[in-house]
PDB file of N, CA and C in Angstrom:
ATOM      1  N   UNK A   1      -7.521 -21.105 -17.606  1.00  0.00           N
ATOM      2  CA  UNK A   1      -6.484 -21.309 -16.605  1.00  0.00           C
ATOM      3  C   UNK A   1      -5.945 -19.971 -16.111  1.00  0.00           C
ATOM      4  N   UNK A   2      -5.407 -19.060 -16.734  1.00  0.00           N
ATOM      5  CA  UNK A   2      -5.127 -17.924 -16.673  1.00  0.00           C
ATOM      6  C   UNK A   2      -6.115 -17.319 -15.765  1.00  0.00           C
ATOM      7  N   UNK A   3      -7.124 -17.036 -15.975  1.00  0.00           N
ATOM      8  CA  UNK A   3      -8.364 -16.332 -14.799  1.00  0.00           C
ATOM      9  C   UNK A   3      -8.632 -16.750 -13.688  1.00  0.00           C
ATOM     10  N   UNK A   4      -8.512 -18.209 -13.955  1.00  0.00           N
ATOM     11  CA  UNK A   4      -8.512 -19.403 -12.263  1.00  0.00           C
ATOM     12  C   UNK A   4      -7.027 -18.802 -11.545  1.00  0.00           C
ATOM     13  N   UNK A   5      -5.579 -19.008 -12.020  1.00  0.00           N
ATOM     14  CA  UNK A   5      -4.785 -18.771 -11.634  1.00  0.00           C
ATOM     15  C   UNK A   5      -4.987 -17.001 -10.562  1.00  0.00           C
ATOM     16  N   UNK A   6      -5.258 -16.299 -11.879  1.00  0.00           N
ATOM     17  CA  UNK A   6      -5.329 -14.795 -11.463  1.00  0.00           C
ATOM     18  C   UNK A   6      -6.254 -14.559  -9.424  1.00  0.00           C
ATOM     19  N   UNK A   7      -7.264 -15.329 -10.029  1.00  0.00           N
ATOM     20  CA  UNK A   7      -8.251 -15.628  -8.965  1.00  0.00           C
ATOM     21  C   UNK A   7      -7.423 -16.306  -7.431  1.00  0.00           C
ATOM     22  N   UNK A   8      -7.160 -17.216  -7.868  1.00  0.00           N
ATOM     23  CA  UNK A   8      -6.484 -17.429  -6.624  1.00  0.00           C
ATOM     24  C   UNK A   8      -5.360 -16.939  -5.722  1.00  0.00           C
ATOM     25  N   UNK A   9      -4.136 -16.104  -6.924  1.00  0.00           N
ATOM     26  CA  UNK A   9      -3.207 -15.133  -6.406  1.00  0.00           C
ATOM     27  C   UNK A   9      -3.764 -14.241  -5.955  1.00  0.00           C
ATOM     28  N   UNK A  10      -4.751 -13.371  -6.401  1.00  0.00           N
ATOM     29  CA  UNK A  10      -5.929 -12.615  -5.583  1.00  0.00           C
ATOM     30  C   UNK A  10      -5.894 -12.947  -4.306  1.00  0.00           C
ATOM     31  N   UNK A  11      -6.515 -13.514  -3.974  1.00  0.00           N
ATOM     32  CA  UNK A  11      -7.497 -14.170  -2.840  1.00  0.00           C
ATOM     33  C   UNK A  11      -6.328 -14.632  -1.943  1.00  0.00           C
ATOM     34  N   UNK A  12      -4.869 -15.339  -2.026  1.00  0.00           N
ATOM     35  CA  UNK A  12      -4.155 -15.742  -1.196  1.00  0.00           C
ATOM     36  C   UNK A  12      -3.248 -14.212  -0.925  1.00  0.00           C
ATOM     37  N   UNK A  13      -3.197 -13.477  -1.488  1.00  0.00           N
ATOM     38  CA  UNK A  13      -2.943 -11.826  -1.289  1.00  0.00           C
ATOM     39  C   UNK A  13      -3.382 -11.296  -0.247  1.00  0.00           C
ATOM     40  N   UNK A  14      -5.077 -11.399  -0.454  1.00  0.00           N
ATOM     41  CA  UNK A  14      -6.090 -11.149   0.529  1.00  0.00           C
ATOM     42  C   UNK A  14      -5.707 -11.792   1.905  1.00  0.00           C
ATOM     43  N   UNK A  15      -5.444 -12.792   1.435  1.00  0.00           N
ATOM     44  CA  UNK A  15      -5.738 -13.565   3.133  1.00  0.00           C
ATOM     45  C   UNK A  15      -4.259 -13.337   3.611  1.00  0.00           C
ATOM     46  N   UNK A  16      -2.993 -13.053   2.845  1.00  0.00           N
ATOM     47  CA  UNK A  16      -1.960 -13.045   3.729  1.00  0.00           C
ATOM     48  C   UNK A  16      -1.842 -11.278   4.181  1.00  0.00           C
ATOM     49  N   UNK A  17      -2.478 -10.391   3.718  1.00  0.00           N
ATOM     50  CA  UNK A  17      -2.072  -9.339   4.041  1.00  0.00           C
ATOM     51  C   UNK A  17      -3.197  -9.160   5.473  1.00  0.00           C
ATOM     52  N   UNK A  18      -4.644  -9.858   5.421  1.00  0.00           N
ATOM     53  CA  UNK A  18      -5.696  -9.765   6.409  1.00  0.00           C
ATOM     54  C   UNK A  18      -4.738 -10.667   7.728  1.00  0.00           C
ATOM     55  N   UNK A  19      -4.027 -11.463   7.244  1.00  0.00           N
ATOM     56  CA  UNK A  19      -2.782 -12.142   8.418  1.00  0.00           C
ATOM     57  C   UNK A  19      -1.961 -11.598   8.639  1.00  0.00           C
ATOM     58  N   UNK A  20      -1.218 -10.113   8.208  1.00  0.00           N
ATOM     59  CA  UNK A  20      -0.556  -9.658   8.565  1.00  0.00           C
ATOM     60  C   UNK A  20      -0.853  -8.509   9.562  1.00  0.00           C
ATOM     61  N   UNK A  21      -2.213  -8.048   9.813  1.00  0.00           N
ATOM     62  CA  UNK A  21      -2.724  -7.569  10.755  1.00  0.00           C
ATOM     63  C   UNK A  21      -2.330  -7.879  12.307  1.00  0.00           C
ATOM     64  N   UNK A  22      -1.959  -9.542  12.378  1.00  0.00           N
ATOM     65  CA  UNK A  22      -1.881  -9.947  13.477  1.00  0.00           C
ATOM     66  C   UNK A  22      -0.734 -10.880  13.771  1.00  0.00           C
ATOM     67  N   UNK A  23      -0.012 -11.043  12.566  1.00  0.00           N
ATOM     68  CA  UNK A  23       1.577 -12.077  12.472  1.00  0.00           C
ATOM     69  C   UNK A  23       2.358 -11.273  11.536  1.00  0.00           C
ATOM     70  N   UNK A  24       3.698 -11.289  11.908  1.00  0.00           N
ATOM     71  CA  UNK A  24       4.414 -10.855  11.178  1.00  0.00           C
ATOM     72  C   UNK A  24       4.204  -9.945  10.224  1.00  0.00           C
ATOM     73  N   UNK A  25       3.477  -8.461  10.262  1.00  0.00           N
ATOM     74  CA  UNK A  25       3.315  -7.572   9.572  1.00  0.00           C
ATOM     75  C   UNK A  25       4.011  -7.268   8.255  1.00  0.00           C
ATOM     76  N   UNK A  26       5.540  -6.958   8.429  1.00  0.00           N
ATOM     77  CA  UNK A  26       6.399  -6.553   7.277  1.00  0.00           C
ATOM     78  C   UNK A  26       6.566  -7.853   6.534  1.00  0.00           C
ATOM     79  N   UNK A  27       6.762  -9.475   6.996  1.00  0.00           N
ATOM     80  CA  UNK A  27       7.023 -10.193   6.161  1.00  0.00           C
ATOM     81  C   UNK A  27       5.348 -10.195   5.483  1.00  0.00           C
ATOM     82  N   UNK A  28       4.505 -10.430   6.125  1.00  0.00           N
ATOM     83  CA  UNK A  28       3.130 -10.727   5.276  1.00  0.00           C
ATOM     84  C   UNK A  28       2.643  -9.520   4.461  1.00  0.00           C
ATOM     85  N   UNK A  29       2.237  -8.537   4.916  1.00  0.00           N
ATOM     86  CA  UNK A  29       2.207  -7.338   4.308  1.00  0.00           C
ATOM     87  C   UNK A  29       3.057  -7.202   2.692  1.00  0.00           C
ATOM     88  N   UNK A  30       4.230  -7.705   2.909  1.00  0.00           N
ATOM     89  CA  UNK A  30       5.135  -7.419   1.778  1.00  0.00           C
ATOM     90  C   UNK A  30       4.745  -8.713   1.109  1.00  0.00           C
ATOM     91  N   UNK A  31       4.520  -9.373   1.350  1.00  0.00           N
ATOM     92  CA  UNK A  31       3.887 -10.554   0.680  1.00  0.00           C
ATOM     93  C   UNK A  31       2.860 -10.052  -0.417  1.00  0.00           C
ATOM     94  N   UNK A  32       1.598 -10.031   0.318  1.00  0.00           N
ATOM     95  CA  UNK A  32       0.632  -9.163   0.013  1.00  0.00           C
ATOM     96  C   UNK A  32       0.885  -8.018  -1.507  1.00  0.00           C
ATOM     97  N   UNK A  33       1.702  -7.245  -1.096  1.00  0.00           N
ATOM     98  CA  UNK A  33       2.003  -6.315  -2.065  1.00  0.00           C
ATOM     99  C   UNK A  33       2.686  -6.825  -2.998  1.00  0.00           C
ATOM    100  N   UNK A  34       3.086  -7.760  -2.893  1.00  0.00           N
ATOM    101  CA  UNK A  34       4.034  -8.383  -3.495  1.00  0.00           C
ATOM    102  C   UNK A  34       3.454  -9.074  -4.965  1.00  0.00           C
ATOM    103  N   UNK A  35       2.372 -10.033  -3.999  1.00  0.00           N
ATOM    104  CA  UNK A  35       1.207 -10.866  -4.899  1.00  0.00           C
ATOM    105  C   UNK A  35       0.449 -10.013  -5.834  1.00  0.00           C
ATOM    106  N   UNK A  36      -0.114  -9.032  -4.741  1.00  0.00           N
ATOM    107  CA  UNK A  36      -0.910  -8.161  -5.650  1.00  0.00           C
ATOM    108  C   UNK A  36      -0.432  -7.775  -6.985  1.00  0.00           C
ATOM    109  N   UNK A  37       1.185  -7.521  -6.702  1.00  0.00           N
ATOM    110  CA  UNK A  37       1.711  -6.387  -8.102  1.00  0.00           C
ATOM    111  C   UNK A  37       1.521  -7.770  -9.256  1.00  0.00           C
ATOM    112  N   UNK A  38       1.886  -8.879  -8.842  1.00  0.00           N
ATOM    113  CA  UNK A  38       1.855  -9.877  -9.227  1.00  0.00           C
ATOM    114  C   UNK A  38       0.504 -10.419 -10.422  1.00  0.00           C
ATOM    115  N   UNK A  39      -0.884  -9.586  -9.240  1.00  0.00           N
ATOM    116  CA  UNK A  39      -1.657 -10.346  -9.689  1.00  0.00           C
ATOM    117  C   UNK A  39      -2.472  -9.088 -10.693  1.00  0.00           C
ATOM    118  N   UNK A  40      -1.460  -8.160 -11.034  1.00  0.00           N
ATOM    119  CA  UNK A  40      -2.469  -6.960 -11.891  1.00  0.00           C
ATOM    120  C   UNK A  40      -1.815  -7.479 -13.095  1.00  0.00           C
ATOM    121  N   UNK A  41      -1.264  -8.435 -13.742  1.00  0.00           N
ATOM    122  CA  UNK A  41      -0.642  -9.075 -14.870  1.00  0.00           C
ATOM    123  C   UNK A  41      -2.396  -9.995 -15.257  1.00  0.00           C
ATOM    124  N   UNK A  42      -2.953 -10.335 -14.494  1.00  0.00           N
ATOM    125  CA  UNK A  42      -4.151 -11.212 -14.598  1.00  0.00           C
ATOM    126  C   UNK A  42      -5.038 -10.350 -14.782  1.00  0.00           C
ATOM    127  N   UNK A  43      -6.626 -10.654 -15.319  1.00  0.00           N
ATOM    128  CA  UNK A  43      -7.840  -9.987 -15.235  1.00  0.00           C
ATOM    129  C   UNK A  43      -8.372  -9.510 -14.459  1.00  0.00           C
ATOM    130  N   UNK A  44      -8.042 -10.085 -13.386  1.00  0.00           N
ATOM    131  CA  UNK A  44      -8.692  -9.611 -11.635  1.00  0.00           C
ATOM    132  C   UNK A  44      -8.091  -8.563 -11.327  1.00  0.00           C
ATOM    133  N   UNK A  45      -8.674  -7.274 -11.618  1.00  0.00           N
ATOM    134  CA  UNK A  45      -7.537  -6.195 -11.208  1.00  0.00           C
ATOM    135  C   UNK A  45      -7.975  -5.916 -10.092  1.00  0.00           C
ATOM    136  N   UNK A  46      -9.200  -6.036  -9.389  1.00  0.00           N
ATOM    137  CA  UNK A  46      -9.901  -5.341  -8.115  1.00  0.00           C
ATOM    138  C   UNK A  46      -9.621  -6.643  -7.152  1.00  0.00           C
ATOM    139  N   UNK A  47      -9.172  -7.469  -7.210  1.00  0.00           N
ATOM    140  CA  UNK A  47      -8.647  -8.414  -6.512  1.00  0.00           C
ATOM    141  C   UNK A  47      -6.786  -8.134  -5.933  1.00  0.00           C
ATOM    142  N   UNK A  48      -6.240  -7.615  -7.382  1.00  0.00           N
ATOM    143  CA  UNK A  48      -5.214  -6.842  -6.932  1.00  0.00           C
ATOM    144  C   UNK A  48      -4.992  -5.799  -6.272  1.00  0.00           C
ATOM    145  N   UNK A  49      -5.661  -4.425  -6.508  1.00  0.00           N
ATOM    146  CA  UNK A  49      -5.769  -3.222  -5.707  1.00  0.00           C
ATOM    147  C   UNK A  49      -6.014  -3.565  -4.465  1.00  0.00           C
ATOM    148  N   UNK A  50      -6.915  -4.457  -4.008  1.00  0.00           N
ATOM    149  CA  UNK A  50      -7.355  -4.749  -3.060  1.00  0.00           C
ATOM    150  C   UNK A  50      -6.280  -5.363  -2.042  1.00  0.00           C
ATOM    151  N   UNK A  51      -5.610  -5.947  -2.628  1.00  0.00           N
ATOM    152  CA  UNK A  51      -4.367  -6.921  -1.968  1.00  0.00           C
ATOM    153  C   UNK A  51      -3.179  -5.699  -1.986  1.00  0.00           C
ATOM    154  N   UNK A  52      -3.019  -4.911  -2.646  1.00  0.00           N
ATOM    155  CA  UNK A  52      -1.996  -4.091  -2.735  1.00  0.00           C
ATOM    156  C   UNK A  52      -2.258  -3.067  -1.604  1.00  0.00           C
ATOM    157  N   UNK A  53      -3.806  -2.556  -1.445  1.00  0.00           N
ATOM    158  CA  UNK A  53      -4.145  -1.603  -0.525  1.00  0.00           C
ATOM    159  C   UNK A  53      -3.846  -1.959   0.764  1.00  0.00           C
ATOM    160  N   UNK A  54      -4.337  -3.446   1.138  1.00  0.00           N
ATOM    161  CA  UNK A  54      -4.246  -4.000   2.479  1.00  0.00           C
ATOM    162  C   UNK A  54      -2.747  -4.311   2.746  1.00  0.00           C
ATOM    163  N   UNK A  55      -1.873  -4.882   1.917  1.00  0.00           N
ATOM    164  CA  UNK A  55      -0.271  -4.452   2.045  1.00  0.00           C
ATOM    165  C   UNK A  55       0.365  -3.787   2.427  1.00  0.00           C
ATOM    166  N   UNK A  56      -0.064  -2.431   2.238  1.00  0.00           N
ATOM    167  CA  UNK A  56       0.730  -1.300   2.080  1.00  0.00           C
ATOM    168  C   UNK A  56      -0.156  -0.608   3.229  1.00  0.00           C
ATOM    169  N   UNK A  57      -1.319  -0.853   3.870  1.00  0.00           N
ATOM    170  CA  UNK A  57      -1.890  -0.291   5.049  1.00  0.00           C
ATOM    171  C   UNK A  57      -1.362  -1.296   6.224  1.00  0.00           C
ATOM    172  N   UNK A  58      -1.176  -2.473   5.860  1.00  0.00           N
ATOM    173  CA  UNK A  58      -0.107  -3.036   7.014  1.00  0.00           C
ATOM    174  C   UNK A  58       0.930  -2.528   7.747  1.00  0.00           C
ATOM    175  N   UNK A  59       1.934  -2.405   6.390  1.00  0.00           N
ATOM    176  CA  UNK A  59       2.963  -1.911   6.655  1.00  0.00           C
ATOM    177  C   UNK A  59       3.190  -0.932   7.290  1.00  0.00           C
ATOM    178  N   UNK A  60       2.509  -0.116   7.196  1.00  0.00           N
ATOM    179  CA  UNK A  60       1.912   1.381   7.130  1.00  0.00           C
ATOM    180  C   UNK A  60       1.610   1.409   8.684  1.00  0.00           C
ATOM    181  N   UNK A  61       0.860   0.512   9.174  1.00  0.00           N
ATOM    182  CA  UNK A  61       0.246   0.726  10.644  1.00  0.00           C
ATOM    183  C   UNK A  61       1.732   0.137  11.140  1.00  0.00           C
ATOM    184  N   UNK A  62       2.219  -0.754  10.713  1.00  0.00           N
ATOM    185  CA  UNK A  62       3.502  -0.927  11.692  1.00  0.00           C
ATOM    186  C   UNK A  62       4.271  -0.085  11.876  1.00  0.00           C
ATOM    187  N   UNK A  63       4.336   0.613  10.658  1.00  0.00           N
ATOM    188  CA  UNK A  63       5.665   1.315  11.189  1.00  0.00           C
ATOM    189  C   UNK A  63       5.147   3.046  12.026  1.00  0.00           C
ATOM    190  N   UNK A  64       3.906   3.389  12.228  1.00  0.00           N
ATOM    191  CA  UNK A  64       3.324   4.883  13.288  1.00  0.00           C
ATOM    192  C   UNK A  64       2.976   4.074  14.317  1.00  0.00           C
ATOM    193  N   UNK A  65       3.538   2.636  14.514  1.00  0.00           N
ATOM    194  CA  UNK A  65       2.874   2.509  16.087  1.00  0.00           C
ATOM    195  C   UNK A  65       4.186   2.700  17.161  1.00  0.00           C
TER     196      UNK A  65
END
């Protein structure tokens, strides 16, 4: 259960920070980073970095445009 769980906070990380590209940046983005920090408590750590990177490059493009 624990690894299924990990897996899916992953992956909904993924998809809200790849949505924050194009909706609501700072709320999704922070989401994103949010989940991620969330999801380095689980086994999936490259599922986290991954969600943490795309977070924080959201944010990141919003705020130099």
């Amino acid at each position: 259960m624990k690894t299924s769980l990990g897996i899916w906070i992953g992956w909904l990380a993924i998809i809200l920070a790849v949505a924050g590209f194009f909706y609501a940046p700072y709320w999704l983005g922070g989401a994103a980073l949010v989940l991620g920090l969330i999801c380095l408590a689980y086994p999936q750590k490259v599922l986290a970095w991954i969600s943490i990177m795309l977070g924080v490059i959201v944010i990141l493009l919003t705020m130099f445009q």
